[in-house]
Protein backbone atom coordinates (compact mmCIF):
# COMPACT_ATOMS: atom_id res chain seq x y z
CA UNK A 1 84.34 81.05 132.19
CA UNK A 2 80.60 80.08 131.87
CA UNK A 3 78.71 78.67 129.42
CA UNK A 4 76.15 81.45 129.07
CA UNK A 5 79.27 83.70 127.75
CA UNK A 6 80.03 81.08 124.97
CA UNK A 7 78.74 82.88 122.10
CA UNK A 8 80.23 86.39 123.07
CA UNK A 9 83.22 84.71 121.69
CA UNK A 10 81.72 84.38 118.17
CA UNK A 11 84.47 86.02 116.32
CA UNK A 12 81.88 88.15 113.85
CA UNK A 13 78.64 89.91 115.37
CA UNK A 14 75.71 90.37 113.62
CA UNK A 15 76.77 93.95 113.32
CA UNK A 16 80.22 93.10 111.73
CA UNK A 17 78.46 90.33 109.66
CA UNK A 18 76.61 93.46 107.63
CA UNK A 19 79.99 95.35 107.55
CA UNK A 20 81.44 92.95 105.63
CA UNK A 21 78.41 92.10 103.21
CA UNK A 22 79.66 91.42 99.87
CA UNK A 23 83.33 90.28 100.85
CA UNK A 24 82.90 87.34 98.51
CA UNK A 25 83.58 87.85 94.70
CA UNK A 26 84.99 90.70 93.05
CA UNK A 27 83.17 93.23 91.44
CA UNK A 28 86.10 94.79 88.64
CA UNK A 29 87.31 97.72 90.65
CA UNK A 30 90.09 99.96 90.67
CA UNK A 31 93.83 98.85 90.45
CA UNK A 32 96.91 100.24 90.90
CA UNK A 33 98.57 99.00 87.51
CA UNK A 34 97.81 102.93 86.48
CA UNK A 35 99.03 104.46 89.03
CA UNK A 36 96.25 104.49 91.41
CA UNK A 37 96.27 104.12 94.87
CA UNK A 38 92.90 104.09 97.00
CA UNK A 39 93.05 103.93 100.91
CA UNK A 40 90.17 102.70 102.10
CA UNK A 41 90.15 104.26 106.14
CA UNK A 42 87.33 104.74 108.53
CA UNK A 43 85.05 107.70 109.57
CA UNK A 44 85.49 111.46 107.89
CA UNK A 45 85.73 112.54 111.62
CA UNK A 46 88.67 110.09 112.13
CA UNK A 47 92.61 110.22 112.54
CA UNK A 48 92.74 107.47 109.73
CA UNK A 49 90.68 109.15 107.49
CA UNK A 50 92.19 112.69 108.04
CA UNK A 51 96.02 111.35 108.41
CA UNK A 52 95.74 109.61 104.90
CA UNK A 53 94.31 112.58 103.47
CA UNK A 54 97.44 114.20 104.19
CA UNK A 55 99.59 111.88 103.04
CA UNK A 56 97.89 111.82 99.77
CA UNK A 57 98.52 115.28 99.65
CA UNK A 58 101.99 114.60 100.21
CA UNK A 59 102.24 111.84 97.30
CA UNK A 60 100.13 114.10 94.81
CA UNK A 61 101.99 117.08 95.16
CA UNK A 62 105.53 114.97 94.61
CA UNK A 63 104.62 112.63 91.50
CA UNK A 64 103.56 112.48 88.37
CA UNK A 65 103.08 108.94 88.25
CA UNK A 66 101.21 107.84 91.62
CA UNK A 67 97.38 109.44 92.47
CA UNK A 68 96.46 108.43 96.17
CA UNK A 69 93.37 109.17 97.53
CA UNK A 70 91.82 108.32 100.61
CA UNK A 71 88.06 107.31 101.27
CA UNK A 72 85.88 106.82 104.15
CA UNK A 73 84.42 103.72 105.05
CA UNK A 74 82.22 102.19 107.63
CA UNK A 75 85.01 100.17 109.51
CA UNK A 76 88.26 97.62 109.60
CA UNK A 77 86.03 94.83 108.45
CA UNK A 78 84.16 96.65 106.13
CA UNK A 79 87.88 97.38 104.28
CA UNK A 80 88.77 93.74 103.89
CA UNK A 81 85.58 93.74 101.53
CA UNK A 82 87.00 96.34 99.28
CA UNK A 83 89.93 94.95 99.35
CA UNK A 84 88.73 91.71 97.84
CA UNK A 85 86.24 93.66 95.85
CA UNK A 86 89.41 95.82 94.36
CA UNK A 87 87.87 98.61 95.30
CA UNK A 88 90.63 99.95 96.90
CA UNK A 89 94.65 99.18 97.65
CA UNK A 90 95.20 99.70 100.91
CA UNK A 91 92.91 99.51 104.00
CA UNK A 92 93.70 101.03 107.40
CA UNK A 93 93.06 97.54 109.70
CA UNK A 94 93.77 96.49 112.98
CA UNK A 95 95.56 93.46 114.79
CA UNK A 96 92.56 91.56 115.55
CA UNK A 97 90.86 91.95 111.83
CA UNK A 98 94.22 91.12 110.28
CA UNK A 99 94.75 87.88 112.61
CA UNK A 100 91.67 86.60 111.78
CA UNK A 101 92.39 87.03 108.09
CA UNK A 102 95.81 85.68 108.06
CA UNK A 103 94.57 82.58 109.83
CA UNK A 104 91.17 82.07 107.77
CA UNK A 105 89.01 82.31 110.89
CA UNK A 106 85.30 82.94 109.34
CA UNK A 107 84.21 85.18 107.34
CA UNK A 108 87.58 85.46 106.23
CA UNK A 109 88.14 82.43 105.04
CA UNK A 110 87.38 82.55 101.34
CA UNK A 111 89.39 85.49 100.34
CA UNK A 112 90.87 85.26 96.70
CA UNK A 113 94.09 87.56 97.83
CA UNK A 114 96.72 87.59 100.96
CA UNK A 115 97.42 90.19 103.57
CA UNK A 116 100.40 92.15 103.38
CA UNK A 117 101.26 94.54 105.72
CA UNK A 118 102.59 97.93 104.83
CA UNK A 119 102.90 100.57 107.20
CA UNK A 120 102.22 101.45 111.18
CA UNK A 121 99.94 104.19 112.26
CA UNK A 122 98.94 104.59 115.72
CA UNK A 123 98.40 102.16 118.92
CA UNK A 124 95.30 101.98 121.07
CA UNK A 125 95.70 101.09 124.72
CA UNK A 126 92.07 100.32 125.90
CA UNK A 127 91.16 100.55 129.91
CA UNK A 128 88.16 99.93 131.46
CA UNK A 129 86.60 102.48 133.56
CA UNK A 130 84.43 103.09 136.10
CA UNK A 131 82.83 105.64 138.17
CA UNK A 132 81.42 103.25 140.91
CA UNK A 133 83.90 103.38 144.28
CA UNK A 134 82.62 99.70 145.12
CA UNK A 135 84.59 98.34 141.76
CA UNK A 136 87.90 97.94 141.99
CA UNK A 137 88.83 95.10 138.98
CA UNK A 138 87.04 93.41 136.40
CA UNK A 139 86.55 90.56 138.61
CA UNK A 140 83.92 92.86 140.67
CA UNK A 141 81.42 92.46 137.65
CA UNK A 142 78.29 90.66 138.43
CA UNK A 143 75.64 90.04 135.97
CA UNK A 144 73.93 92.73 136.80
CA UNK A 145 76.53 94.98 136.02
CA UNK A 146 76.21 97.15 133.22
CA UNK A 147 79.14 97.19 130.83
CA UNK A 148 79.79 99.06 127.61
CA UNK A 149 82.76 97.69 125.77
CA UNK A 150 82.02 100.10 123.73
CA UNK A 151 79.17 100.38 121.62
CA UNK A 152 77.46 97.52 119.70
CA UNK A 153 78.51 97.38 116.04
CA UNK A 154 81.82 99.29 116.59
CA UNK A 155 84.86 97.55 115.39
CA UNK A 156 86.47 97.12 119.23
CA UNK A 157 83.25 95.69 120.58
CA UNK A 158 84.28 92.12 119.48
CA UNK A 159 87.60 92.71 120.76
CA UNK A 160 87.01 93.95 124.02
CA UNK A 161 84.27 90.91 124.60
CA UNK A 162 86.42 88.69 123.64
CA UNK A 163 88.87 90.13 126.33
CA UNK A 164 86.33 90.57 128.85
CA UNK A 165 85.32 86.60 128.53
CA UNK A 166 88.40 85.69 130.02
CA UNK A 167 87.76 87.78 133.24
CA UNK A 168 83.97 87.80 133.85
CA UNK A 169 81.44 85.24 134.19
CA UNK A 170 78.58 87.21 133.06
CA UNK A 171 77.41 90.72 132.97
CA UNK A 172 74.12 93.37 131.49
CA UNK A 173 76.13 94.18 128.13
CA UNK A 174 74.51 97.92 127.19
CA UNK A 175 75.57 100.03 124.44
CA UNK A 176 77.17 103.47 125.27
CA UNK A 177 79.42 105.52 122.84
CA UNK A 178 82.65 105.39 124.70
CA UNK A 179 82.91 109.10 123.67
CA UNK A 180 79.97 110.09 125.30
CA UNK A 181 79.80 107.83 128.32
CA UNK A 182 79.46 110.31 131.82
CA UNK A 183 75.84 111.09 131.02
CA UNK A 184 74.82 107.37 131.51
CA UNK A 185 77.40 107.29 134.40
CA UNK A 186 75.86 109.92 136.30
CA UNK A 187 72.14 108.65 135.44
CA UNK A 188 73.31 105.06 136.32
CA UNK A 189 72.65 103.18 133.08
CA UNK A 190 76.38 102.77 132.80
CA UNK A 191 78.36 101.09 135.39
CA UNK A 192 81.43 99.77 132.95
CA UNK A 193 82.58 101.42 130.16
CA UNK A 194 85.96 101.56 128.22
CA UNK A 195 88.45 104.00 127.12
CA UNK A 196 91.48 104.61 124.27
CA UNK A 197 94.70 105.92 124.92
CA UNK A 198 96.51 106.58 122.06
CA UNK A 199 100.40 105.66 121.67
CA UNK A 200 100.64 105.14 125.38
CA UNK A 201 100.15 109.01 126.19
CA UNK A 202 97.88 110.58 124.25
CA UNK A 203 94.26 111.41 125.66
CA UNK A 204 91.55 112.74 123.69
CA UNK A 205 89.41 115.96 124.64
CA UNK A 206 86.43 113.37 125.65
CA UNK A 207 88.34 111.92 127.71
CA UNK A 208 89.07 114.48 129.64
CA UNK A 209 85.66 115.51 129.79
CA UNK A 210 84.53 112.43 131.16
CA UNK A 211 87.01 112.60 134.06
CA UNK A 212 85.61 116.23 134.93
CA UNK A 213 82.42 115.23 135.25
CA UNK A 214 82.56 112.02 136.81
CA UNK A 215 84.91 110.09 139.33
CA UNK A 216 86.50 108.40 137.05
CA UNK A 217 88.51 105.00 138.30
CA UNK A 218 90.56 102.45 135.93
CA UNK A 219 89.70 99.11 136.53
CA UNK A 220 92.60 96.45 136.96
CA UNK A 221 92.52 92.77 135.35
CA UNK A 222 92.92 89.73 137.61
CA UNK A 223 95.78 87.85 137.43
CA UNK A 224 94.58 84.50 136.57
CA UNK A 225 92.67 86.01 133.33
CA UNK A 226 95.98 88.31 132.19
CA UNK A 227 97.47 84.89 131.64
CA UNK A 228 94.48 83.91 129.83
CA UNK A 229 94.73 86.90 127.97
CA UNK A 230 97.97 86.42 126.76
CA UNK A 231 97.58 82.81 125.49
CA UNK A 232 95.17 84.69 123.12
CA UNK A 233 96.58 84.98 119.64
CA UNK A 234 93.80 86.99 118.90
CA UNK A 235 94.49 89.53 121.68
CA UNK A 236 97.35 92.04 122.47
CA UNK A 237 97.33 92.61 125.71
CA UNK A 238 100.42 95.54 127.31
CA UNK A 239 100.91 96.74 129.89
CA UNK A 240 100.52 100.86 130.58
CA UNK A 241 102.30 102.94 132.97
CA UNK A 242 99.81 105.33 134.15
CA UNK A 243 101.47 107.76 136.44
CA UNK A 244 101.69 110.20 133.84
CA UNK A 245 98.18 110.53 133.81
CA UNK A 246 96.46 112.72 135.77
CA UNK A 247 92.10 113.56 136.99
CA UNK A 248 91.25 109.85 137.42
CA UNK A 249 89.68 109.18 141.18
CA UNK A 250 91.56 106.01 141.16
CA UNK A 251 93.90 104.44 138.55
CA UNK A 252 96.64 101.55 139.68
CA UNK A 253 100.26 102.96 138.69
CA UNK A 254 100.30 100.08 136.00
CA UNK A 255 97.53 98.50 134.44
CA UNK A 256 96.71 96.10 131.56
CA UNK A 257 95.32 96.69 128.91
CA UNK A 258 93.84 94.89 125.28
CA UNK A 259 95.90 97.08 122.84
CA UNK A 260 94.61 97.38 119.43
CA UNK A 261 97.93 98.03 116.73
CA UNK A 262 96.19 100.26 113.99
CA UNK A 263 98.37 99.61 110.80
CA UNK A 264 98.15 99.87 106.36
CA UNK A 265 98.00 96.69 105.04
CA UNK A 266 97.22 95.56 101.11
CA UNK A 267 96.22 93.04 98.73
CA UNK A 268 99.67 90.66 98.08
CA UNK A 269 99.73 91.52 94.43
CA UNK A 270 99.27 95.31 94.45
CA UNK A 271 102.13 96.33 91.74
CA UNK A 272 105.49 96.79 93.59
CA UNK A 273 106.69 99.93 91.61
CA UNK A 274 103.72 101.74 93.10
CA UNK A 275 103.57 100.91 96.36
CA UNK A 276 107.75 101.86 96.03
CA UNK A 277 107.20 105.24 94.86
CA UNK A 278 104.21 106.23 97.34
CA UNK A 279 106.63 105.07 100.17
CA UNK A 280 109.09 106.65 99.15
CA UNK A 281 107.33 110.02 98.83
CA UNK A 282 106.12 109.71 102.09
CA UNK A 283 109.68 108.56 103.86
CA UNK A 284 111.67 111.78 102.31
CA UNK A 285 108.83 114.06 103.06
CA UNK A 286 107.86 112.42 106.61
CA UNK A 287 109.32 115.49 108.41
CA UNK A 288 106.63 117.76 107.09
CA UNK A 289 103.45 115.16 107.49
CA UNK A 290 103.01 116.32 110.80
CA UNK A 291 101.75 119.48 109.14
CA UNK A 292 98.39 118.00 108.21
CA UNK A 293 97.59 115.99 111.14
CA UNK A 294 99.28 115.62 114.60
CA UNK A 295 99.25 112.10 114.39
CA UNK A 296 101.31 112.08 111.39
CA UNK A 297 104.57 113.50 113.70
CA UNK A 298 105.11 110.16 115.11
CA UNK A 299 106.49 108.86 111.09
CA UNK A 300 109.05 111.52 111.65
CA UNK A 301 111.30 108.62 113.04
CA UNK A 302 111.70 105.78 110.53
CA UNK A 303 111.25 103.00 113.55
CA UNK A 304 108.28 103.95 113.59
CA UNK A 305 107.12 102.68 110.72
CA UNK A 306 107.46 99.32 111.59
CA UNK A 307 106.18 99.49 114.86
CA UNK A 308 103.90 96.86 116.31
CA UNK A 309 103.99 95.19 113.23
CA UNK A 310 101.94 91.71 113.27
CA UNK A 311 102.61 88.17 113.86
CA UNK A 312 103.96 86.49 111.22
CA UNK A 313 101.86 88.38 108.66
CA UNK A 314 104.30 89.22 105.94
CA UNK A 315 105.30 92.12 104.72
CA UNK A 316 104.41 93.43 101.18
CA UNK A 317 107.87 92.97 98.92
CA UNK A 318 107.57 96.85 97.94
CA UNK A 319 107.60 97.94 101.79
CA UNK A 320 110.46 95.07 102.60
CA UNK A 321 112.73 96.19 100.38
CA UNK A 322 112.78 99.61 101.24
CA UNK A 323 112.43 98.91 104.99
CA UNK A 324 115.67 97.19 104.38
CA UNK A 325 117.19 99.89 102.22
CA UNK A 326 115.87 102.47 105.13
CA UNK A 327 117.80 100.37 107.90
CA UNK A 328 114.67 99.55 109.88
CA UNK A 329 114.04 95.80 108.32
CA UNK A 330 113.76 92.90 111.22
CA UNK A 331 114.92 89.26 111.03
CA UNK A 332 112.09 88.65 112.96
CA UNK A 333 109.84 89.88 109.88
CA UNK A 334 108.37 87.70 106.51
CA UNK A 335 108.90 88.90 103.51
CA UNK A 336 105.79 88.43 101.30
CA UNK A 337 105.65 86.83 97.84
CA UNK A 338 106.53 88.51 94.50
């Protein structure tokens, strides 16, 4: 790819950069030697933020000894700072936050704790979109093109640039909400722009908004940049069968896609008799979860809460041993560190 795309693969944005202000040090916050167990999520408006209010309900109600609470933040990034801060436990993250800490990549590089994981919560398939007829792949970009990976200072931005860097040479980066994209579609300030689909089935009420008011077509990836893509350890890239999906002008009947694995990870010393009893809650009471958010249904299976797990990042020893007490425990996982 060109030159003049270099520094769209600068792994933290200005945006991020004041996310994460403060990640150094450690300011005497809570721990969970008492009991205590923050969750440090996203948004109030969010599934993170509104699925681990539920499960703290959960956890409450069934011990005397654990106190969860969730609490809102401003993003993935922002979480790894409490987390080094101690300000909280556990921090909803995603694959390419987590990657970078696990492999020190700046500004995650001087972190006085590991990453465990802990628990899976949702997957994010991301497409790109159009409502142009004349684009049919990413490859169709031109530098005049005007592309919204979604908006600037979101935690996907990054991620999706990063992708996109592999496929175009150069194109007029705006910033659209990629909830409230047809507007700039119809007006055209918005030739690009990207959309979620949740556990490879699940659309949300925007998007079907945005395919009812626009021709909406799904942009494909060339095949010399899926390649690309996949040499990426930074990137997940899957692939997404989208006959099931129904409204779009155009979509290919499989298309790839930069998946983002949303999961719980902690601090590697968080005390293991907590962490044991909050899981444990949770796993004997997972059939009712789905009772205070729908996205909570899915950890009716146990499988699932292992699923797309990441790279070689190991699992918190609390979480292992009951994964392999539970029957859902992997060769192909690490066991952290006591």
């Amino acid at each position: 790819m060109a030159d003049s795309n270099t520094n769209r693969r600068n792994f933290v944005k200005a945006a991020g950069v004041a996310g994460i202000a403060g990640l150094a040090g450690c300011s005497g916050g809570s721990n969970s030697d008492d009991g205590n167990l923050i969750w440090t999520t996203t948004s109030e408006g969010s599934g993170g933020y509104q699925g681990a209010t539920g499960m703290a309900a959960v956890v409450n109600e069934n011990s005397d000894d654990v106190y969860m609470e969730a609490r809102t933040s401003d993003g993935t990034d922002a979480n790894i700072g409490r987390l080094q801060r101690e300000e909280a436990q556990v921090a909803y993250n995603q694959n390419y936050t987590v990657q970078r800490v696990h492999q020190g990549i700046e500004p995650f590089d001087q972190l006085s704790f590991n990453i465990n994981q802990l628990l899976h919560f949702l997957d994010t398939d991301w497409v790109f979109v159009t409502a142009n007829e004349d684009l049919t792949s990413l490859a169709d970009i031109q530098s005049d093109t005007r592309v919204s990976p979604t908006q600037e200072g979101a935690g996907t931005a990054p991620y999706l640039e990063l992708g996109l860097d592999y496929a175009v040479d150069d194109y007029d980066r705006v910033s659209v909400s990629y909830t409230q994209q047809s507007g700039p579609m119809q007006e055209g300030r918005l030739d690009v722009g990207a959309l979620p689909i949740i556990n490879g089935n699940i659309e949300a009420s925007y998007v079907e908004e945005q395919k009812s008011s626009v021709d909406l077509r799904v942009l494909e990836w060339p095949d010399d940049a899926v390649s690309e893509l996949e040499d990426d350890s930074l990137l997940e890239v899957s692939q997404l069968d989208m006959t099931g999906f129904e409204g779009y002008a155009h979509t290919p009947d499989e298309v790839t896609t930069l998946r983002l694995s949303y999961n719980w990870v902690v601090r590697n010393d968080i005390d293991y008799d907590t962490l044991t009893e909050a899981l444990t809650i949770l796993y004997e009471n997972r059939e009712g979860l789905a009772e205070y958010h729908d996205l909570l249904a899915f950890m009716q299976e146990p499988e699932y809460w292992v699923e797309s797990s990441y790279q070689d990042v190991p699992f918190h020893p609390a979480a292992a041993d009951l994964y392999e007490e539970w029957g859902i425990w992997s060769d192909d996982f690490v066991r952290g560190e006591e």
